[in-house]
Protein backbone atom coordinates (compact mmCIF):
# COMPACT_ATOMS: atom_id res chain seq x y z
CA UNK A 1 12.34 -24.87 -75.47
CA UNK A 2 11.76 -20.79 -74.59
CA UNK A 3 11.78 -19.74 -70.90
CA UNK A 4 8.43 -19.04 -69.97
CA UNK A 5 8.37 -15.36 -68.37
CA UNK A 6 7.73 -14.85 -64.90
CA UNK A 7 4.12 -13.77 -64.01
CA UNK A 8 4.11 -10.46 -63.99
CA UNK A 9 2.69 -10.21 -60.54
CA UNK A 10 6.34 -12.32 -58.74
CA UNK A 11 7.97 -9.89 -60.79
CA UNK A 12 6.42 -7.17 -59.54
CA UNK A 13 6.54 -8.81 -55.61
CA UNK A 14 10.29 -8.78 -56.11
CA UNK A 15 11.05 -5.35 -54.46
CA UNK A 16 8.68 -6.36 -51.76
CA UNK A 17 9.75 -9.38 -51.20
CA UNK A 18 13.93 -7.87 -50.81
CA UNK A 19 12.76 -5.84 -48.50
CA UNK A 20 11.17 -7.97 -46.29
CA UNK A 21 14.06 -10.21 -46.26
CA UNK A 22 16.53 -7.20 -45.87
CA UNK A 23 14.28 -6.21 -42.56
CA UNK A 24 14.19 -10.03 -41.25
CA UNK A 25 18.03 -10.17 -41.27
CA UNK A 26 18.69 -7.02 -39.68
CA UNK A 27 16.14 -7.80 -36.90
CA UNK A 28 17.64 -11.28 -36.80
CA UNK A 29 20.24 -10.64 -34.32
CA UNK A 30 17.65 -8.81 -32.21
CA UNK A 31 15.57 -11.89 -32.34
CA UNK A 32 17.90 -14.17 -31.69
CA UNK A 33 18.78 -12.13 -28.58
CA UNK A 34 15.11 -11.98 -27.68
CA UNK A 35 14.95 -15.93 -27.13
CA UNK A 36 17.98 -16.22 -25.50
CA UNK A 37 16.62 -13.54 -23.05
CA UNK A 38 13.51 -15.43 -22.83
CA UNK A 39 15.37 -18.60 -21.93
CA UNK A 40 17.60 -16.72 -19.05
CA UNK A 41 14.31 -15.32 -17.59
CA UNK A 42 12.83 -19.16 -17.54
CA UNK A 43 15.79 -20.51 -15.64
CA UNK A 44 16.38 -17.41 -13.31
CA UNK A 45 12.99 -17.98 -12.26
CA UNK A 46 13.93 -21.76 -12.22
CA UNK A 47 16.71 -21.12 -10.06
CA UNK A 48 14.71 -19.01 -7.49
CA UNK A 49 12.29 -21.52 -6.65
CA UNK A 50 14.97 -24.48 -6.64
CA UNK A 51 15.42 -25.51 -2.68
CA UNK A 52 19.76 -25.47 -2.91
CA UNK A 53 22.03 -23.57 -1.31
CA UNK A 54 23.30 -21.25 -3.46
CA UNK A 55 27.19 -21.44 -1.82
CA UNK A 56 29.90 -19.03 -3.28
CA UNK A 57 29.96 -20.00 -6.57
CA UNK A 58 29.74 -17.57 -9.30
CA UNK A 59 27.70 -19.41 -12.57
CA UNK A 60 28.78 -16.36 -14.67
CA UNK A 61 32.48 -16.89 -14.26
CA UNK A 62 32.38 -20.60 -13.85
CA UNK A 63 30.62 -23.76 -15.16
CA UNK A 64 28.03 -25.04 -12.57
CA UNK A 65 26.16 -27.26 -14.69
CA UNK A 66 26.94 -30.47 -12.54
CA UNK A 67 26.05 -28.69 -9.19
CA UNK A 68 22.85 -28.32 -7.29
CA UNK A 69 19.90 -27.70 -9.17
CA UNK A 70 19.90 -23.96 -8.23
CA UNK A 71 22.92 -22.94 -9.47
CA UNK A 72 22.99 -25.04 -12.29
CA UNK A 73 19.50 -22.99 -12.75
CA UNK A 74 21.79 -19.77 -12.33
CA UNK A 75 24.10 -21.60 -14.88
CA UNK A 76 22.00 -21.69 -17.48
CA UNK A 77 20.75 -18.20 -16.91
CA UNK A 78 24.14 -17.01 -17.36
CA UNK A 79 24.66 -18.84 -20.59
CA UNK A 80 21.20 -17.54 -22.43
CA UNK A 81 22.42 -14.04 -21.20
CA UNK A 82 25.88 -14.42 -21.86
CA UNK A 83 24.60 -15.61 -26.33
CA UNK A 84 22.17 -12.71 -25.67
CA UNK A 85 25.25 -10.68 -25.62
CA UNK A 86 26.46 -11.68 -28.20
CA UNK A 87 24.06 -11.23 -30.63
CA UNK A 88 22.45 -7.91 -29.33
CA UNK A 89 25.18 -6.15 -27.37
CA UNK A 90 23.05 -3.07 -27.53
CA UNK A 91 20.51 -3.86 -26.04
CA UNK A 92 19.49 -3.43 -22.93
CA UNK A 93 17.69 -6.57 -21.65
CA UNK A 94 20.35 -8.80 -21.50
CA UNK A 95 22.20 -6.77 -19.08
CA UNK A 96 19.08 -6.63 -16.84
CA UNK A 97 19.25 -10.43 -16.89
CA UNK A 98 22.84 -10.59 -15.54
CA UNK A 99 21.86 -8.10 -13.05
CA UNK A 100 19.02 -10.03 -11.83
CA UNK A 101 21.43 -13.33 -11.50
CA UNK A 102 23.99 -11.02 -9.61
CA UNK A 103 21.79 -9.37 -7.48
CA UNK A 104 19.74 -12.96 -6.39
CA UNK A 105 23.66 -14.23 -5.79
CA UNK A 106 24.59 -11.04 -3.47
CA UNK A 107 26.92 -9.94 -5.36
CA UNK A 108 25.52 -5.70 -5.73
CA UNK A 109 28.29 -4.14 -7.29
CA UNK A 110 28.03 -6.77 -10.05
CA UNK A 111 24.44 -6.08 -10.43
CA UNK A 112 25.18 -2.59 -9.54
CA UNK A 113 27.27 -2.91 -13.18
CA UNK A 114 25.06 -4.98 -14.87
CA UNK A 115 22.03 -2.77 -14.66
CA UNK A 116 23.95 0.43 -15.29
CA UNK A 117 24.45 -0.63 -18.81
CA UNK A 118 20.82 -1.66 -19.19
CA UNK A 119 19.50 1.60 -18.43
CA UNK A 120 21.90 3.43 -20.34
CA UNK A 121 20.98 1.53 -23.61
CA UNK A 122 17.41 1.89 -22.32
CA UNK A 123 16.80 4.64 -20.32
CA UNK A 124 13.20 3.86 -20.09
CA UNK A 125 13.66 0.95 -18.57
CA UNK A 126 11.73 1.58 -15.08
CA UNK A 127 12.11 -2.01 -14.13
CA UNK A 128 16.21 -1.97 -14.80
CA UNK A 129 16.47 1.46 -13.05
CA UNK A 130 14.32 0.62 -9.97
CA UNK A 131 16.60 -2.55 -9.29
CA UNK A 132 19.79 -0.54 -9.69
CA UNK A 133 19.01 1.66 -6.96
CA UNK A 134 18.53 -2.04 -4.91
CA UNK A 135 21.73 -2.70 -5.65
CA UNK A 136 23.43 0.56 -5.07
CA UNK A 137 21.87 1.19 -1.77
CA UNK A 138 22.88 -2.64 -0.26
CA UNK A 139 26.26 -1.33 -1.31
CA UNK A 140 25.44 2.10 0.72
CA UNK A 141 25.77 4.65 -2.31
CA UNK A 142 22.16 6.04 -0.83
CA UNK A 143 22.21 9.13 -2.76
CA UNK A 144 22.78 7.46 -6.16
CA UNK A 145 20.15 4.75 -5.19
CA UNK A 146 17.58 7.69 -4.82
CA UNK A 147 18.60 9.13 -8.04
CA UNK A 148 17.41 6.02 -9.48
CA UNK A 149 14.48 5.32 -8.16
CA UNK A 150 13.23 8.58 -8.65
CA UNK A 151 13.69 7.61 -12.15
CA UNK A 152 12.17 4.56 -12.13
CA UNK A 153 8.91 6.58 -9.89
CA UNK A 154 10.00 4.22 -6.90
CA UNK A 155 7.63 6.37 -4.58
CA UNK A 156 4.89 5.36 -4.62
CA UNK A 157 6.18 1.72 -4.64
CA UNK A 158 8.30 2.51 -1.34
CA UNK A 159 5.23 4.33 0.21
CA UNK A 160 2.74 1.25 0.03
CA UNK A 161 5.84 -1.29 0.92
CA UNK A 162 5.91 1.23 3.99
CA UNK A 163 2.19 0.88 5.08
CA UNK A 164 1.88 -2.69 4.73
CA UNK A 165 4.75 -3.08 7.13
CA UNK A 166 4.32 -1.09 9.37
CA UNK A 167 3.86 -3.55 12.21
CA UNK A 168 5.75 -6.73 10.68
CA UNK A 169 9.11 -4.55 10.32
CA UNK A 170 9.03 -0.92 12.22
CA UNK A 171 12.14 -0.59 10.86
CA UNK A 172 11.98 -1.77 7.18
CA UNK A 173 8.87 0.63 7.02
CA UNK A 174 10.52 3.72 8.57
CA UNK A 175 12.95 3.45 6.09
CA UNK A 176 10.91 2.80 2.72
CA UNK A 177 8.71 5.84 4.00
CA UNK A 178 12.00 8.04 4.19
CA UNK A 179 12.51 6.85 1.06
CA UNK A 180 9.75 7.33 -0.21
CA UNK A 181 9.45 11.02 0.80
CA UNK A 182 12.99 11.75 -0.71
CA UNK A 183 12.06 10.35 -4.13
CA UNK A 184 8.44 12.64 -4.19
CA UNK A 185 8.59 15.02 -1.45
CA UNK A 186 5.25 17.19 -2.96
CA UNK A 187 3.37 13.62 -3.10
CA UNK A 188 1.03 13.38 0.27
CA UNK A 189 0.84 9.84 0.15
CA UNK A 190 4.85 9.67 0.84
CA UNK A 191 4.13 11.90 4.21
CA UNK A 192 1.19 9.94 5.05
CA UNK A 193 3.24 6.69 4.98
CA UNK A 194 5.76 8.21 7.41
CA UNK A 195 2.79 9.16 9.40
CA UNK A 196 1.91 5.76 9.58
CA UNK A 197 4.79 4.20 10.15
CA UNK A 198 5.84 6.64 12.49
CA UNK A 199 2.01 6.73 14.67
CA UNK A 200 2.35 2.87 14.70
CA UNK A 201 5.68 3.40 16.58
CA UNK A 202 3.87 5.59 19.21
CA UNK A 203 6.38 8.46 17.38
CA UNK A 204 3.38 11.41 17.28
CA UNK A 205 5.27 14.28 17.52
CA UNK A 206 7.78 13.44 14.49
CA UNK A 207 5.11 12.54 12.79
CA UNK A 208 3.44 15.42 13.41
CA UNK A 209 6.66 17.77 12.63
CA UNK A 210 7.05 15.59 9.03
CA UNK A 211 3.00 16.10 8.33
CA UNK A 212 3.34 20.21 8.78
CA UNK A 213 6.50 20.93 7.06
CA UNK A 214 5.03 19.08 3.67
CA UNK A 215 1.28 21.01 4.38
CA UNK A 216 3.26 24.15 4.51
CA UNK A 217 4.06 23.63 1.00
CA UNK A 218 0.81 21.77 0.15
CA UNK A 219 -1.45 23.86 1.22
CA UNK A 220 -4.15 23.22 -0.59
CA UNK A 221 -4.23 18.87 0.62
CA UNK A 222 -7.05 18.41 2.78
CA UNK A 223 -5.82 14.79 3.52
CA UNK A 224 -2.96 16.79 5.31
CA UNK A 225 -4.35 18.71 7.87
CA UNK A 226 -6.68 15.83 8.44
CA UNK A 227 -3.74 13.52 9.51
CA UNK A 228 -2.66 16.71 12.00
CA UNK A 229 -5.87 16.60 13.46
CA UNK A 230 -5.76 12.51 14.10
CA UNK A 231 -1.56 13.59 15.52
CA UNK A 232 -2.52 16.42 17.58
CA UNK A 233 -5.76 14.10 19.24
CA UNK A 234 -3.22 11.77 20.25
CA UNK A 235 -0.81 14.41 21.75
CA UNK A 236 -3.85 15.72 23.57
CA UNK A 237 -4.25 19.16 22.31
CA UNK A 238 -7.91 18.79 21.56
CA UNK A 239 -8.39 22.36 20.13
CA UNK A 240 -5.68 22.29 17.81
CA UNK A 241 -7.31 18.73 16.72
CA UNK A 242 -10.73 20.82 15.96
CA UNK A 243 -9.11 23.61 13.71
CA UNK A 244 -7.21 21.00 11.46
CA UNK A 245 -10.38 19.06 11.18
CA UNK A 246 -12.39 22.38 10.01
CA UNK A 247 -9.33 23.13 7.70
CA UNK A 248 -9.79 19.51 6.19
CA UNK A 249 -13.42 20.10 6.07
CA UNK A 250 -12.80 23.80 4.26
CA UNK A 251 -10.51 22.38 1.61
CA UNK A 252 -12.09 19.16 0.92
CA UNK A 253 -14.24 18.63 -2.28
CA UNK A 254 -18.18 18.55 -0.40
CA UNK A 255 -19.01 14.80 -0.60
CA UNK A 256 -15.47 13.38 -0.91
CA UNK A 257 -13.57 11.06 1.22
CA UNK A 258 -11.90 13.56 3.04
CA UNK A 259 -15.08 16.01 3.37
CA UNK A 260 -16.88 12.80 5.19
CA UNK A 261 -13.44 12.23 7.13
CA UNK A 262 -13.65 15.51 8.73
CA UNK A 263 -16.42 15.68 9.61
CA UNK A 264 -16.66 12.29 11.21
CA UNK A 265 -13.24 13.25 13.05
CA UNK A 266 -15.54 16.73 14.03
CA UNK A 267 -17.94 14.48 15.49
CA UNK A 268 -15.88 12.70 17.29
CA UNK A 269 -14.61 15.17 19.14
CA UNK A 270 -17.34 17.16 19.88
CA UNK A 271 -19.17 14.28 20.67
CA UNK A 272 -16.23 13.22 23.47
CA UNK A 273 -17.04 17.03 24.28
CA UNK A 274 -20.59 16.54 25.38
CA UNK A 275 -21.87 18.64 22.96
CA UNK A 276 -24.37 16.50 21.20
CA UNK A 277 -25.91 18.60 18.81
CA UNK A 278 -22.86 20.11 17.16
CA UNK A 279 -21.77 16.41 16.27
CA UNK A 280 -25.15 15.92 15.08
CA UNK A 281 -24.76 18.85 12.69
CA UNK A 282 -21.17 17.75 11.35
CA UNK A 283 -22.45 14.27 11.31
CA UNK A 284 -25.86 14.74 9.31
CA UNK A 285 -25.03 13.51 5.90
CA UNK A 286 -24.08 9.92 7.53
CA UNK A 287 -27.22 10.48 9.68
CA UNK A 288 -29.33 11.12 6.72
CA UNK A 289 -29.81 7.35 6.20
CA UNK A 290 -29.80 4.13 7.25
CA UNK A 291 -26.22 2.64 9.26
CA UNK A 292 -24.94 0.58 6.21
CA UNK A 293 -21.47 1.18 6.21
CA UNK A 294 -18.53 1.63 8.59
CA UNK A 295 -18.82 5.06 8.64
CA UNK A 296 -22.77 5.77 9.05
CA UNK A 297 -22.44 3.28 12.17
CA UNK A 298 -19.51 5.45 13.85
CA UNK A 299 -21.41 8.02 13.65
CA UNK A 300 -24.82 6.71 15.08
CA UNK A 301 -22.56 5.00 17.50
CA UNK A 302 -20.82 8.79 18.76
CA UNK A 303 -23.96 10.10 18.46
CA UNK A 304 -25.74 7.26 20.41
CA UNK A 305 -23.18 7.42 23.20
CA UNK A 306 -22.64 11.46 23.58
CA UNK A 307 -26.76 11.28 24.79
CA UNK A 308 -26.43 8.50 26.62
CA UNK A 309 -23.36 9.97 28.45
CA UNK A 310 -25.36 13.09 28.75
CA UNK A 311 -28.46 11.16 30.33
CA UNK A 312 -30.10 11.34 26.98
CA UNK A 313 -31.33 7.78 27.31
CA UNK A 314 -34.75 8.14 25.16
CA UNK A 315 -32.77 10.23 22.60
CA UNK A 316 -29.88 7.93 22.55
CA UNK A 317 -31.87 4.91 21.63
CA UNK A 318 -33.09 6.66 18.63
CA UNK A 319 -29.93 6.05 17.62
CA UNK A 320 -28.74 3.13 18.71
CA UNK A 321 -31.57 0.72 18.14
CA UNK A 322 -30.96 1.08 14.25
CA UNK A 323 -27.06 -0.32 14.85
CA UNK A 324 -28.68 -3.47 16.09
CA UNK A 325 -31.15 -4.39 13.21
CA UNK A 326 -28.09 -4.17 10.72
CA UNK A 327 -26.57 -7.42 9.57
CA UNK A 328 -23.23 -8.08 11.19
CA UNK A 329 -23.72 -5.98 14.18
CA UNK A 330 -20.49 -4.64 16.01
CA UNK A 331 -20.20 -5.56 19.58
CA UNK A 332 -19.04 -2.24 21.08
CA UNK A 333 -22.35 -0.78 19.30
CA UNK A 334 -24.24 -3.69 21.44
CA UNK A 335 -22.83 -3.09 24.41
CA UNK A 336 -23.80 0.74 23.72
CA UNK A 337 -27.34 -0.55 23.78
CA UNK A 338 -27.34 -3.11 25.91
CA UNK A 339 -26.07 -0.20 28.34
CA UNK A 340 -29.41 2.35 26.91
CA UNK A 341 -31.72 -0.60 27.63
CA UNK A 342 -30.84 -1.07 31.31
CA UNK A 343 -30.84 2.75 32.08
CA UNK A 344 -33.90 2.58 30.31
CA UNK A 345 -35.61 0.43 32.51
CA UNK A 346 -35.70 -2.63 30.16
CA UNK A 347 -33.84 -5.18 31.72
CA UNK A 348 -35.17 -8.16 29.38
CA UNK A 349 -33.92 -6.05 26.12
CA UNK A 350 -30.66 -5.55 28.28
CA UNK A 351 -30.46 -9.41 28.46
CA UNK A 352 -31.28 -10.13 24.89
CA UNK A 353 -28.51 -7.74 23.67
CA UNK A 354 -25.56 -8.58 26.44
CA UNK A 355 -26.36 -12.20 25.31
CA UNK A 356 -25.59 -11.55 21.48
CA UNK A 357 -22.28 -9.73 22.37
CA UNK A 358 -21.55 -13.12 24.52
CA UNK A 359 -22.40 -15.40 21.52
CA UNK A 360 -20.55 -13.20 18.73
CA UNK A 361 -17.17 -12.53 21.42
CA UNK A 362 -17.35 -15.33 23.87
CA UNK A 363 -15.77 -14.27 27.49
CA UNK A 364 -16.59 -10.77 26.92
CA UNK A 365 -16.18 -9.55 30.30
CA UNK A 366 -18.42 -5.69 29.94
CA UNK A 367 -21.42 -8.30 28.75
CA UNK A 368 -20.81 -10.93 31.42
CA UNK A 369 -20.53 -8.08 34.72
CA UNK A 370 -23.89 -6.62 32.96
CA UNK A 371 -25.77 -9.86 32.55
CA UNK A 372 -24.65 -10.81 36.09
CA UNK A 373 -26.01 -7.42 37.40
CA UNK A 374 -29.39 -7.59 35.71
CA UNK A 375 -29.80 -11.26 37.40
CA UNK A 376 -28.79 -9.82 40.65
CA UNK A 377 -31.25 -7.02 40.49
CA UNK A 378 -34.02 -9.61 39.46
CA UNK A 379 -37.14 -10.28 42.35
């Protein structure tokens, strides 16, 4: 019986079809690699969470699997990475794997190892490059460390790490905003980190001396002379305070953050001044409307108190009787008015008010002296 031919539509799929099957076996090994990676990841993270001791033991160079369930976690890790290898040794993920197990077991100039040859198949690897500079700085090669985070754009990472601990860990946080500031020394959110870090320590003058050396390069950052202005408050040079704060104000973009940071820290300190109606004029766009957010109620609230403080008590009300009607009024702004209402004359306003601050911050001791005095001066 004849051969029937082929349709001619297989025949013509042949080509295709040989090269699809070419490209499947030459991304094979890379595939292969890809779920043995997968499977490391699944019991490193396994291992993390398991509640063992980890002990001395080194899974990489040693079968674990009958020990505690971490390290037979970390065994298994090892093993995915270790037929990752072998499949892909090019790549760069499996080494990033074996870095991770050596740097959770404390071993950095393993990991150190590990993730050098995962960047350098993959230089792009951020991730890889970031935890190589871990490992090289727990095994003090600082320098090197910098060089790769400021690969892996660490800063900005190190800055944030800095601010949020600040107060938990002085010294964690002075050192991740050092860092941070040697990875991107033109960034002003490294120098404002150290600022923080540094003003939470009580350390104003270093802080000061690291804010003014970057502004001398940034020169055009108005977030930078605004932080000398908060430094120099502190240190008590009150005129040096006011020209960083009009700097700010001259370099900030009208209607910004900073622009309404100035002048709010302008206010402030001409309103501690006395002078009333200059903090009114630096103030006015918060003034223009209702108090609705934190900083519309400052500034009632500095306005408020520089009249009051000036015997302005009329005037003063004007603006503090608006801080009251808002929804989650602030006590110091009630004591502000509780204060207006008594030199006013109204003593049962006085009461009303000095009776809120009591039931929103029980044992207040400014609203109990007041509401003591008004009952002693009662007929």
């Amino acid at each position: 019986m004849p051969r029937r031919p082929l349709p001619s539509l297989t025949r013509r799929s042949w080509p295709v079809l040989a090269i699809v099957a070419a490209l499947l076996l030459t991304q094979l090994p890379s595939l292969i690699a890809a779920v043995y990676t997968n499977r490391a990841s699944v019991a490193l993270n396994e291992a993390q969470f398991a509640p063992a001791e980890l002990g001395d033991r080194d899974p990489v160079a040693e079968d674990v699997s009958q020990g505690d369930a971490r390290m037979a976690a970390y065994g298994r890790a090892a093993q995915s990475v270790q037929q990752a290898l072998r499949f892909a040794p090019d790549q760069g993920r499996p080494y990033a794997g074996l870095g991770a197990i050596y740097l959770d077991l404390g071993d950095h100039a393993a990991a150190a190892g590990a993730f050098a040859e995962a960047v350098l198949r993959d230089p792009n690897d951020r991730l890889s490059q970031f935890f190589l500079g871990q490992a090289l700085a727990e095994l003090g090669r600082e320098d090197e460390a910098r060089a790769a985070w400021t690969a892996a754009r660490a800063g900005v990472y190190f800055a944030k790490r800095a601010r949020d601990r600040r107060t938990s860990d002085p010294e964690a946080a002075l050192l991740d905003a050092r860092r941070a500031l040697a990875i991107v020394p033109d960034n002003p959110e490294s120098v404002l980190a150290l600022s923080n870090v540094l003003t939470a320590q009580k350390r104003y003058t270093e802080a000061l001396e690291a804010v003014s050396e970057v502004a001398i390069r940034l020169s055009d950052v108005s977030a930078l002379p605004l932080e000398a202005g908060k430094l120099q408050r502190r240190l008590g040079a009150g005129d040096a305070a006011i020209i960083a704060f009009e700097r700010a104000f001259a370099l900030a973009r009208p209607g910004s953050t900073d622009d309404l940071s100035a002048r709010l820290e302008l206010g402030r300190d001409y309103a501690g001044r006395g002078a009333c109606y200059e903090a009114e004029t630096w103030l006015e766009p918060m003034l223009a409307g209702p108090p609705v957010d934190s900083r519309s109620k400052t500034a009632y609230a500095l306005v408020g108190k520089c009249h009051l403080d000036q015997a302005g008590t009329y005037t003063a009300l004007a603006y503090l009787e608006p801080l009251t009607a808002v929804p989650e009024p602030r006590v110091n702004d009630l004591l502000l008015m509780g204060r207006a209402y008594e030199e006013a004359g109204r003593p049962n306003d006085a009461h009303i008010v000095f009776t809120q601050v009591l039931a929103l911050k029980p044992g207040n001791a400014t609203a109990e002296q007041a509401l003591d005095r008004l009952e002693d001066a009662q007929p």
